[in-house]
Each structure stands twice: as structure tokens, then as C-alpha cells.
N, C-alpha and C. Protein backbone atom coordinates (compact mmCIF):
# COMPACT_ATOMS: atom_id res chain seq x y z
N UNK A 1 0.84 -1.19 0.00
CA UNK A 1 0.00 0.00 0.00
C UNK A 1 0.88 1.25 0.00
N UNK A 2 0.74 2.60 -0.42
CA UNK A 2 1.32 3.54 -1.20
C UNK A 2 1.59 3.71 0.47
N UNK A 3 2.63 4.50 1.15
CA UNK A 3 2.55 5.55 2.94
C UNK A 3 2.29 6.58 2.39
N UNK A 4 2.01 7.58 3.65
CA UNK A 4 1.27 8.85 3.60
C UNK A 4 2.44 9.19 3.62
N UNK A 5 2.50 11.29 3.05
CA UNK A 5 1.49 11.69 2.75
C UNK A 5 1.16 11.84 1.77
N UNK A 6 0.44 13.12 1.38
CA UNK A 6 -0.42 12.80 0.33
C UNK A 6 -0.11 13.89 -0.17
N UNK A 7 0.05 14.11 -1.63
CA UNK A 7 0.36 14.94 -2.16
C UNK A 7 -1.28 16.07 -2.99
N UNK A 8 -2.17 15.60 -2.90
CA UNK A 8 -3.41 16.33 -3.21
C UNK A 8 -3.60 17.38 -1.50
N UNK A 9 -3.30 17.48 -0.84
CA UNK A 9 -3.47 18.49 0.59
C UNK A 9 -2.66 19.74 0.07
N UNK A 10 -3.07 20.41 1.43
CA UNK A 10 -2.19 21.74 0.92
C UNK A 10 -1.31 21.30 2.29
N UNK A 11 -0.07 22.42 2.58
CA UNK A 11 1.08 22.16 3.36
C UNK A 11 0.10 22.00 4.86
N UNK A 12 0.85 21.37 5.34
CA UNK A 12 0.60 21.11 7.02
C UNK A 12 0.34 22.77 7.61
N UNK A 13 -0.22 23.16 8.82
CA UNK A 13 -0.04 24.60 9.17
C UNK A 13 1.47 24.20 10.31
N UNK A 14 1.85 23.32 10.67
CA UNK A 14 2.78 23.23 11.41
C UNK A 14 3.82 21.67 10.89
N UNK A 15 4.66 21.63 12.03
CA UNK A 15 5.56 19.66 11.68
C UNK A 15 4.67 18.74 11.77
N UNK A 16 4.02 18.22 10.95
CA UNK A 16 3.52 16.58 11.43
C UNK A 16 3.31 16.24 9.61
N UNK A 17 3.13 15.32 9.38
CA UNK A 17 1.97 14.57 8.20
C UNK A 17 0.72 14.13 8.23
N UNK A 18 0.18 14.38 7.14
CA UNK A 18 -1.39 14.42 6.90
C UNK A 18 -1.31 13.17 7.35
N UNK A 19 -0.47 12.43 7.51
CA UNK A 19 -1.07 10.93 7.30
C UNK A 19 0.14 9.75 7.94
N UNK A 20 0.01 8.88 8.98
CA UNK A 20 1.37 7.63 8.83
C UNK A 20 0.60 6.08 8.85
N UNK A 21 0.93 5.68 8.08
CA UNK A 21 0.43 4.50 8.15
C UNK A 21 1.27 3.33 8.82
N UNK A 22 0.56 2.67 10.07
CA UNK A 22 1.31 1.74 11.23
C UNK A 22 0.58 0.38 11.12
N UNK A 23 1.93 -0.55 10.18
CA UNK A 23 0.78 -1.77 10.05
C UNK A 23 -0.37 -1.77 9.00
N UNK A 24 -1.54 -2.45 9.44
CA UNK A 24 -2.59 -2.00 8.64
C UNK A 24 -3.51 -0.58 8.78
N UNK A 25 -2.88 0.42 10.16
CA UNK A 25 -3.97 0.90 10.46
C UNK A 25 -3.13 2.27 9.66
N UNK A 26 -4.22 3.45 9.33
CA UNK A 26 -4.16 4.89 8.75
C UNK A 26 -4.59 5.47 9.67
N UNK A 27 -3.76 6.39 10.41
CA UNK A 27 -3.70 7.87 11.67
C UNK A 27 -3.43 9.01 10.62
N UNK A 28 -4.61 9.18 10.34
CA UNK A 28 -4.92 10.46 9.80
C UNK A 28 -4.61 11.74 10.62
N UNK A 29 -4.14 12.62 10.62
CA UNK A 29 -3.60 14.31 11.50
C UNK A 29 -5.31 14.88 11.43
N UNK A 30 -5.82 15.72 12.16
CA UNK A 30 -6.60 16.70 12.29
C UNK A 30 -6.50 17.44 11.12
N UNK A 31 -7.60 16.94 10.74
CA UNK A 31 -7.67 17.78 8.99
C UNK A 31 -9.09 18.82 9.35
N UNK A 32 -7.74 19.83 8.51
CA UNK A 32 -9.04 21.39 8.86
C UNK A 32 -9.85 21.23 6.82
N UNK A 33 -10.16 22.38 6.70
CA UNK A 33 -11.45 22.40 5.53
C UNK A 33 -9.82 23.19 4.28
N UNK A 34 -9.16 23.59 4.26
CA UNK A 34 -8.23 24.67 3.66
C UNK A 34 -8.29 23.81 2.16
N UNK A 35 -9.05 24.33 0.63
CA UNK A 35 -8.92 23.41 -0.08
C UNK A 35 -7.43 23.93 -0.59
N UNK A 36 -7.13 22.46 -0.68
CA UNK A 36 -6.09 22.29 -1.39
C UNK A 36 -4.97 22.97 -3.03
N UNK A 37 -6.10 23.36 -3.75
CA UNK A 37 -6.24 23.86 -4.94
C UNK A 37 -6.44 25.83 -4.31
N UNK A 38 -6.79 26.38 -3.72
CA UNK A 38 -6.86 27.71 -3.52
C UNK A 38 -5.51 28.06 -2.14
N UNK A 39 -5.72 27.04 -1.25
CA UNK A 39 -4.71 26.98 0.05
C UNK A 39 -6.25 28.08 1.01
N UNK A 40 -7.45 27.95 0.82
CA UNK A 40 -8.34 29.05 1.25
C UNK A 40 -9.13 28.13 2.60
N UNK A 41 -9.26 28.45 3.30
CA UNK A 41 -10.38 27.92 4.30
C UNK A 41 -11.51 27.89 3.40
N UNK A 42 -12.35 26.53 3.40
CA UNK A 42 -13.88 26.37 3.29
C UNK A 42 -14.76 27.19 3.86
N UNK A 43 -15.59 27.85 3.32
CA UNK A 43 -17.26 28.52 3.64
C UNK A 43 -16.62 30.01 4.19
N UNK A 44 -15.30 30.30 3.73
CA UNK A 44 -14.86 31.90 4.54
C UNK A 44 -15.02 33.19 3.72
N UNK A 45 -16.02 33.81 3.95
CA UNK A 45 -16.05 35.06 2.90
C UNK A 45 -15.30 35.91 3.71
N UNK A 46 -14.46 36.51 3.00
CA UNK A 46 -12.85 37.71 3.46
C UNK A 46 -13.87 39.28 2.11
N UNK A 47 -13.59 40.33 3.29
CA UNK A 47 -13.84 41.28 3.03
C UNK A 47 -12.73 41.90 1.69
N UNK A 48 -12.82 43.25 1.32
CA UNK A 48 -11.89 43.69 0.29
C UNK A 48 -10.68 43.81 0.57
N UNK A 49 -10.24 43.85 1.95
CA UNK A 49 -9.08 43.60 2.90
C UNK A 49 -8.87 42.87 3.15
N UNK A 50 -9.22 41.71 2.88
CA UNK A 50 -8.90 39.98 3.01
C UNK A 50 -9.22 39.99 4.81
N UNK A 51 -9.96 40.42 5.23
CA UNK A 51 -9.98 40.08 6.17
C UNK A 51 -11.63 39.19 6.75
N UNK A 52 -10.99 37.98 7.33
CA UNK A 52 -12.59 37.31 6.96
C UNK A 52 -13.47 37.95 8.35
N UNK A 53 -15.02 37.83 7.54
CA UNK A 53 -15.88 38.48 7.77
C UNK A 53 -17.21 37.73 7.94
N UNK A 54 -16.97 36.33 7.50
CA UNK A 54 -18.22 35.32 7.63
C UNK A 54 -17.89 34.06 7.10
N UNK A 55 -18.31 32.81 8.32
CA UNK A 55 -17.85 31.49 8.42
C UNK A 55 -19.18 30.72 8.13
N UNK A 56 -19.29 30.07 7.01
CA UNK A 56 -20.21 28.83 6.52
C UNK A 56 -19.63 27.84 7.34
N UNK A 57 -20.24 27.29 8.40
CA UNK A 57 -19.75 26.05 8.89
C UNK A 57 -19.91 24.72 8.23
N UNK A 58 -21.31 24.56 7.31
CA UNK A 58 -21.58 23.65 6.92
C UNK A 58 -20.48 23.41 5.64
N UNK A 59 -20.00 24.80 5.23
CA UNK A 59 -19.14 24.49 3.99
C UNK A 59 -17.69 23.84 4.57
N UNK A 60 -17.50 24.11 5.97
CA UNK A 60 -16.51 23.59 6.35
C UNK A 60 -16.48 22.43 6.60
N UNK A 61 -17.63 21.61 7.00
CA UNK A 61 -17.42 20.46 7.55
C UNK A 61 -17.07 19.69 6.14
N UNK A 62 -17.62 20.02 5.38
CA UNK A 62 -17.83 19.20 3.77
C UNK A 62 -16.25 19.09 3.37
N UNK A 63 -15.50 20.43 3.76
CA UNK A 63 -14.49 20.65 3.01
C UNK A 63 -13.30 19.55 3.94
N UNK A 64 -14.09 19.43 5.12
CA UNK A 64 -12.85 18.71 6.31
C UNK A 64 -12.97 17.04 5.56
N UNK A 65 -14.51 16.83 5.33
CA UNK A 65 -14.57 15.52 4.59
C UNK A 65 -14.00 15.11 3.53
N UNK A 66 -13.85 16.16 2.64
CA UNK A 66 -13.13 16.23 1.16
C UNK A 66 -11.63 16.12 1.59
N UNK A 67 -11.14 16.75 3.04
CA UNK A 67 -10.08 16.12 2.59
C UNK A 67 -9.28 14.69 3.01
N UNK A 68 -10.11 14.36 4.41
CA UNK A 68 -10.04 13.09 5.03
C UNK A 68 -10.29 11.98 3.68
N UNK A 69 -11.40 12.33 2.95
CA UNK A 69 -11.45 11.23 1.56
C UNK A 69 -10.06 11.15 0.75
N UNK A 70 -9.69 12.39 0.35
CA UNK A 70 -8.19 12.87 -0.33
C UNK A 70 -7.55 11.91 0.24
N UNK A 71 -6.64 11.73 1.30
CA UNK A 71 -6.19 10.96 2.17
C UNK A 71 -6.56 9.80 2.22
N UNK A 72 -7.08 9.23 2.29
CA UNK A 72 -8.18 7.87 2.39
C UNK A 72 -7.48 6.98 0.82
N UNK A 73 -7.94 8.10 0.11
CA UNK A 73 -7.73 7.41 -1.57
C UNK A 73 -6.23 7.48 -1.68
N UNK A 74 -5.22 8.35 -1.18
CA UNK A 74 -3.94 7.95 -1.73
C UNK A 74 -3.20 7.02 -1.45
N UNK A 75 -4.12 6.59 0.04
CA UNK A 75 -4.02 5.56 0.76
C UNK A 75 -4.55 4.21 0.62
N UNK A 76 -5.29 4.27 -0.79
CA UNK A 76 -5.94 3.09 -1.19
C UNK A 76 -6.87 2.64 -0.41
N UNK A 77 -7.88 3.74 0.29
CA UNK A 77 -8.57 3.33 1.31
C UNK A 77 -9.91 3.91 1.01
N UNK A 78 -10.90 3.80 1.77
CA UNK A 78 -12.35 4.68 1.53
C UNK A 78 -13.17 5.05 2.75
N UNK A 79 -13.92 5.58 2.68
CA UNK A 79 -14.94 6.07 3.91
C UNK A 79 -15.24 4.56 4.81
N UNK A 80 -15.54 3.68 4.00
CA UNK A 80 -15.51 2.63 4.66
C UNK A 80 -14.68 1.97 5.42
N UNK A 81 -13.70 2.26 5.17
CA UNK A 81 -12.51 1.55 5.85
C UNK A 81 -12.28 2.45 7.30
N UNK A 82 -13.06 3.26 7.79
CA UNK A 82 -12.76 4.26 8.76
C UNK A 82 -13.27 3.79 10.26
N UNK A 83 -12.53 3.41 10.86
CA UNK A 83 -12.72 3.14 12.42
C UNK A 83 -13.36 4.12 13.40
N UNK A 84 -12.29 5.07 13.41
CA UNK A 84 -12.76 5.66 14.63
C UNK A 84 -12.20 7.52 13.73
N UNK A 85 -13.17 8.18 14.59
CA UNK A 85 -13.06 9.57 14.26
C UNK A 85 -13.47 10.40 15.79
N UNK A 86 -12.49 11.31 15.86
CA UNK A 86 -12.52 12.48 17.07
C UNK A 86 -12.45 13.42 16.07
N UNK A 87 -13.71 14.34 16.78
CA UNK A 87 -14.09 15.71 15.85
C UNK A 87 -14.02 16.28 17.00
N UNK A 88 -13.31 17.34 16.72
CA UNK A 88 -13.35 19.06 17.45
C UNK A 88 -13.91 19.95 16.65
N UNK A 89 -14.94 20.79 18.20
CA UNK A 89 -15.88 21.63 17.29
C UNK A 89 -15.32 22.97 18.36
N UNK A 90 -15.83 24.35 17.28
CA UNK A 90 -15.39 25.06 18.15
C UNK A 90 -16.53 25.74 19.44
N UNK A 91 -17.99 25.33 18.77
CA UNK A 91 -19.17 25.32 19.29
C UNK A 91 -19.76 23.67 19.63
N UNK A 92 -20.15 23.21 20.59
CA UNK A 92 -20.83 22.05 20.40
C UNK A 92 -22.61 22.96 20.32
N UNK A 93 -23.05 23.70 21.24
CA UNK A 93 -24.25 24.36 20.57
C UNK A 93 -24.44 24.97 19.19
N UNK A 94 -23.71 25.31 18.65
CA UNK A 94 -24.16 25.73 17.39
C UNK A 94 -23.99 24.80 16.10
N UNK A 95 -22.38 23.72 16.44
CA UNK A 95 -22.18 23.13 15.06
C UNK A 95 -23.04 21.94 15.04
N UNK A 96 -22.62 21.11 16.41
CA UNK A 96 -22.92 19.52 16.72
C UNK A 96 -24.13 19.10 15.57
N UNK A 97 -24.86 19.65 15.45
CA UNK A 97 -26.36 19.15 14.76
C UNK A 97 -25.92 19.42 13.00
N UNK A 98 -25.20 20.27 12.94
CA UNK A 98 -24.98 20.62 11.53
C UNK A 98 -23.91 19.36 11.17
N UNK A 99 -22.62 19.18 12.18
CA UNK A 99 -22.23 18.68 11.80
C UNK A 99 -22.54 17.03 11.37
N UNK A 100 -23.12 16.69 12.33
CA UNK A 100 -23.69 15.41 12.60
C UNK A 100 -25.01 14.98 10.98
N UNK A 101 -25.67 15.85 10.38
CA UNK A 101 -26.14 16.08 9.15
C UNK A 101 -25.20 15.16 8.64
N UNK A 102 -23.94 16.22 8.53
CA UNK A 102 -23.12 16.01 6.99
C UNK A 102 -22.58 14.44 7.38
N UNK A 103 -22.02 14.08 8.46
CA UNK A 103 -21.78 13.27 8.85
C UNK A 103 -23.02 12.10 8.02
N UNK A 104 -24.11 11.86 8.39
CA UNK A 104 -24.46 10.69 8.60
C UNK A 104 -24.98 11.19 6.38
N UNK A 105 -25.24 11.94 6.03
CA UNK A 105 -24.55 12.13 4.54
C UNK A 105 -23.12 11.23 4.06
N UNK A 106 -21.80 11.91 5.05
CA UNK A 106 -21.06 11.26 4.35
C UNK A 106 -20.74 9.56 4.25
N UNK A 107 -21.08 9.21 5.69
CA UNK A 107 -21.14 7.87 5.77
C UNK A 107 -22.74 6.91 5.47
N UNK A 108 -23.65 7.72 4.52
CA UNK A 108 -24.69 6.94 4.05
C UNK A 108 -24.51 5.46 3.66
N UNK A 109 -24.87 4.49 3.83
CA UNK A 109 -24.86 3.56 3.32
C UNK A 109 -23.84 2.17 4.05
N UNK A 110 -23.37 2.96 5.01
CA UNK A 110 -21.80 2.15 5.54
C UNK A 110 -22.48 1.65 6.56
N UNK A 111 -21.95 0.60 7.39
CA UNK A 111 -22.47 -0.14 8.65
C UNK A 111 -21.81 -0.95 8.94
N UNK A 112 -20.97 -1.42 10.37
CA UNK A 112 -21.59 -0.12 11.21
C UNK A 112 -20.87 1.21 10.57
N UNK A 113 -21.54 2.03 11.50
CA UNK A 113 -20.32 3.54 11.27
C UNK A 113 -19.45 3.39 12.01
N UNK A 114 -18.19 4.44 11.98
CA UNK A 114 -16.95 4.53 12.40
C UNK A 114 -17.49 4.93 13.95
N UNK A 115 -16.93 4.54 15.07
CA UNK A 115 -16.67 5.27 16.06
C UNK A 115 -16.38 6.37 16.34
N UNK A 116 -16.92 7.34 17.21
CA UNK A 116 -16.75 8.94 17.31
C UNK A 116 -16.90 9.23 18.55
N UNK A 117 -16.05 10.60 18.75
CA UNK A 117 -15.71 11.18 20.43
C UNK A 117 -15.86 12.51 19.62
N UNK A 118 -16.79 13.28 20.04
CA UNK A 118 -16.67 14.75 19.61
C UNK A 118 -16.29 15.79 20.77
N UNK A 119 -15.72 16.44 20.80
CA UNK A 119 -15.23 17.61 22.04
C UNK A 119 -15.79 19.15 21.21
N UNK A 120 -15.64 19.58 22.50
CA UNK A 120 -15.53 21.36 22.00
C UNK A 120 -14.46 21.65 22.30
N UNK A 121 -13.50 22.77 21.53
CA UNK A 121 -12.37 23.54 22.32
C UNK A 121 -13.04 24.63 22.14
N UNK A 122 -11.73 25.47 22.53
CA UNK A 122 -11.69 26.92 22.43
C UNK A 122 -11.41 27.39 21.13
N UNK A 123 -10.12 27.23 20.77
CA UNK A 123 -10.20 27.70 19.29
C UNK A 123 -9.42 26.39 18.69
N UNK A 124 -8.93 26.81 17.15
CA UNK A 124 -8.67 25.61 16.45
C UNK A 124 -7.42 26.76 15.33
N UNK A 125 -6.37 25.71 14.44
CA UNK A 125 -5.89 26.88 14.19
C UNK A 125 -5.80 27.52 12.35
N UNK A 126 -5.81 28.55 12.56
CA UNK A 126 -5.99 29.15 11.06
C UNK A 126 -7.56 29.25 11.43
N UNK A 127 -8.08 29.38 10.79
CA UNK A 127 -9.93 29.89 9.92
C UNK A 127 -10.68 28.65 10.31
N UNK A 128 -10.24 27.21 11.24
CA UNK A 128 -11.16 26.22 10.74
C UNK A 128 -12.03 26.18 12.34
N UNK A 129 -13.55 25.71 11.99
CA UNK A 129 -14.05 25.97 13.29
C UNK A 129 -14.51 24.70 13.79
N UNK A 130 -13.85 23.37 12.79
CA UNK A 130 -13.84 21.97 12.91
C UNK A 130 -12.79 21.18 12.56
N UNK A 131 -12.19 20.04 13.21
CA UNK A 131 -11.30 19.35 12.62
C UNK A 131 -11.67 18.14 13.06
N UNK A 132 -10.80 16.62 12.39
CA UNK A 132 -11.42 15.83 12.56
C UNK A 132 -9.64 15.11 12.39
N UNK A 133 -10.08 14.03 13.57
CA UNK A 133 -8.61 13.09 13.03
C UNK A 133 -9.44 11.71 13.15
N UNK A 134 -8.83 10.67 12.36
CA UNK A 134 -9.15 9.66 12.10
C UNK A 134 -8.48 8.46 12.17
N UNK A 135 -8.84 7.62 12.04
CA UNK A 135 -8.08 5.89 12.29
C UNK A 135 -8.98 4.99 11.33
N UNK A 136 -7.92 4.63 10.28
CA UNK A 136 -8.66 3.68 9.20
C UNK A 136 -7.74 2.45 9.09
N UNK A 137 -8.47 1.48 8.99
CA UNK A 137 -8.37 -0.10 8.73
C UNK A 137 -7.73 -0.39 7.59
N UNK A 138 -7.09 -0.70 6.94
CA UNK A 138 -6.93 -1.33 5.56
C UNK A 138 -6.63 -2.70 5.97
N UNK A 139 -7.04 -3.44 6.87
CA UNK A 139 -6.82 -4.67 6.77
C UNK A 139 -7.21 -5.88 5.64
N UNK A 140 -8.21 -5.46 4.64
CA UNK A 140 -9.32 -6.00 3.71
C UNK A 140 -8.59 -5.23 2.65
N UNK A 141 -7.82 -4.39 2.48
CA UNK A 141 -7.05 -4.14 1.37
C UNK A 141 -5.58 -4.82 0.83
């Protein structure tokens, strides 16, 4: 199977990799929404001063999924193959329900679902107001 990382992400915001693969299992890093192709945070409208001014959360969560999949596939892996997921929110009152939507969207059809621990922090870093790290199986690959 190919090791991480992955060359479809944009740069890390700090030292680690998107991705190490131990054995059969994939430890995915806390992936924020930043697409890859712009280097831009998901759902962030930035004023004429680039200074942002309004956060789509729902566009973020989509964009955190898009890139956990990114990852997944360079890894020869899929939504299915996903164990366990810890999501940090920066609201549990405001996102939890939004996020939990996209969630049971992205894993339609899978069973069981992956395991999940969701927290709130305080903040998160750069523009993202969700991140998500993951643990995937390729044992069946």
C-alpha cells in the first residue's frame, strides 16, 4: 500500500503529516477544511481587505470531509474503511447538529459507522471551526 502523505493536501499549518500508516492501520492528522487547490479555508467570505468576515460552517465540515477522503484514496482506502473519528468543534451548541447532518450524509450507506468522540475547544488553528482526526483499517485491502 502507497505511505502517507499525500500529495493532493495543501502544506501542514505546522511539523507533522497528513497521514502515517502503522501496520494495517491509517492515523490520519486533524484535517481542517483549507482546499487544497486555492490553500483558502472552506465557507470563509474575506472582506476587500482579506480580512474574513463570515464562516459557513456547513461548507466547512464538507471541506474537512473532502479532505479526510483525499487521504483515504492515496491511501488506497475509503470512507468505509474508517474506524474511529474524534471531531473538534469550536461550538458544540451551534455546530454539533450541523455537523452530525453532513456526517451521517457522508457515511450513508456504511455499517456499522466509524466510532466517534466529539469535544468542543476553544479555538482551532488558522480559519477552521472543525477538525477531525481519524483511524482507518486497511486490513481488507
Amino acid at each position: 500500500m502507497p505511505q502517507a502523505p499525500t500529495s493532493k493536501l495543501t502544506k501542514p499549518l505546522a511539523t507533522y503529516s497528513h497521514a502515517r500508516r502503522v501496520g494495517d492501520l491509517l492515523f490520519i492528522a486533524g484535517q481542517g477544511c483549507r482546499d487544497p487547490k486555492t490553500d483558502i479555508w472552506a465557507g470563509v467570505t474575506f472582506d476587500h481587505a482579506g480580512k474574513a468576515i463570515a464562516i459557513d460552517f456547513e461548507k466547512q465540515v464538507r471541506g474537512v470531509f473532502k479532505n479526510v477522503e483525499a487521504v483515504l484514496k492515496d491511501n488506497g482506502l475509503s470512507r468505509s474503511d474508517i474506524a474511529d473519528v474524534q471531531v473538534f468543534l469550536t461550538s458544540m451548541t451551534d455546530q454539533f447538529s450541523i455537523m452530525n447532518q453532513v456526517w451521517n450524509e457522508f457515511f450513508e450507506g456504511i455499517s456499522p459507522f466509524p466510532t466517534r468522540t466529539t469535544v468542543a475547544v476553544k479555538e482551532l488553528p488558522g480559519l477552521n471551526l472543525i477538525e477531525m482526526k481519524v483511524i482507518a483499517d486497511g486490513t481488507s485491502k
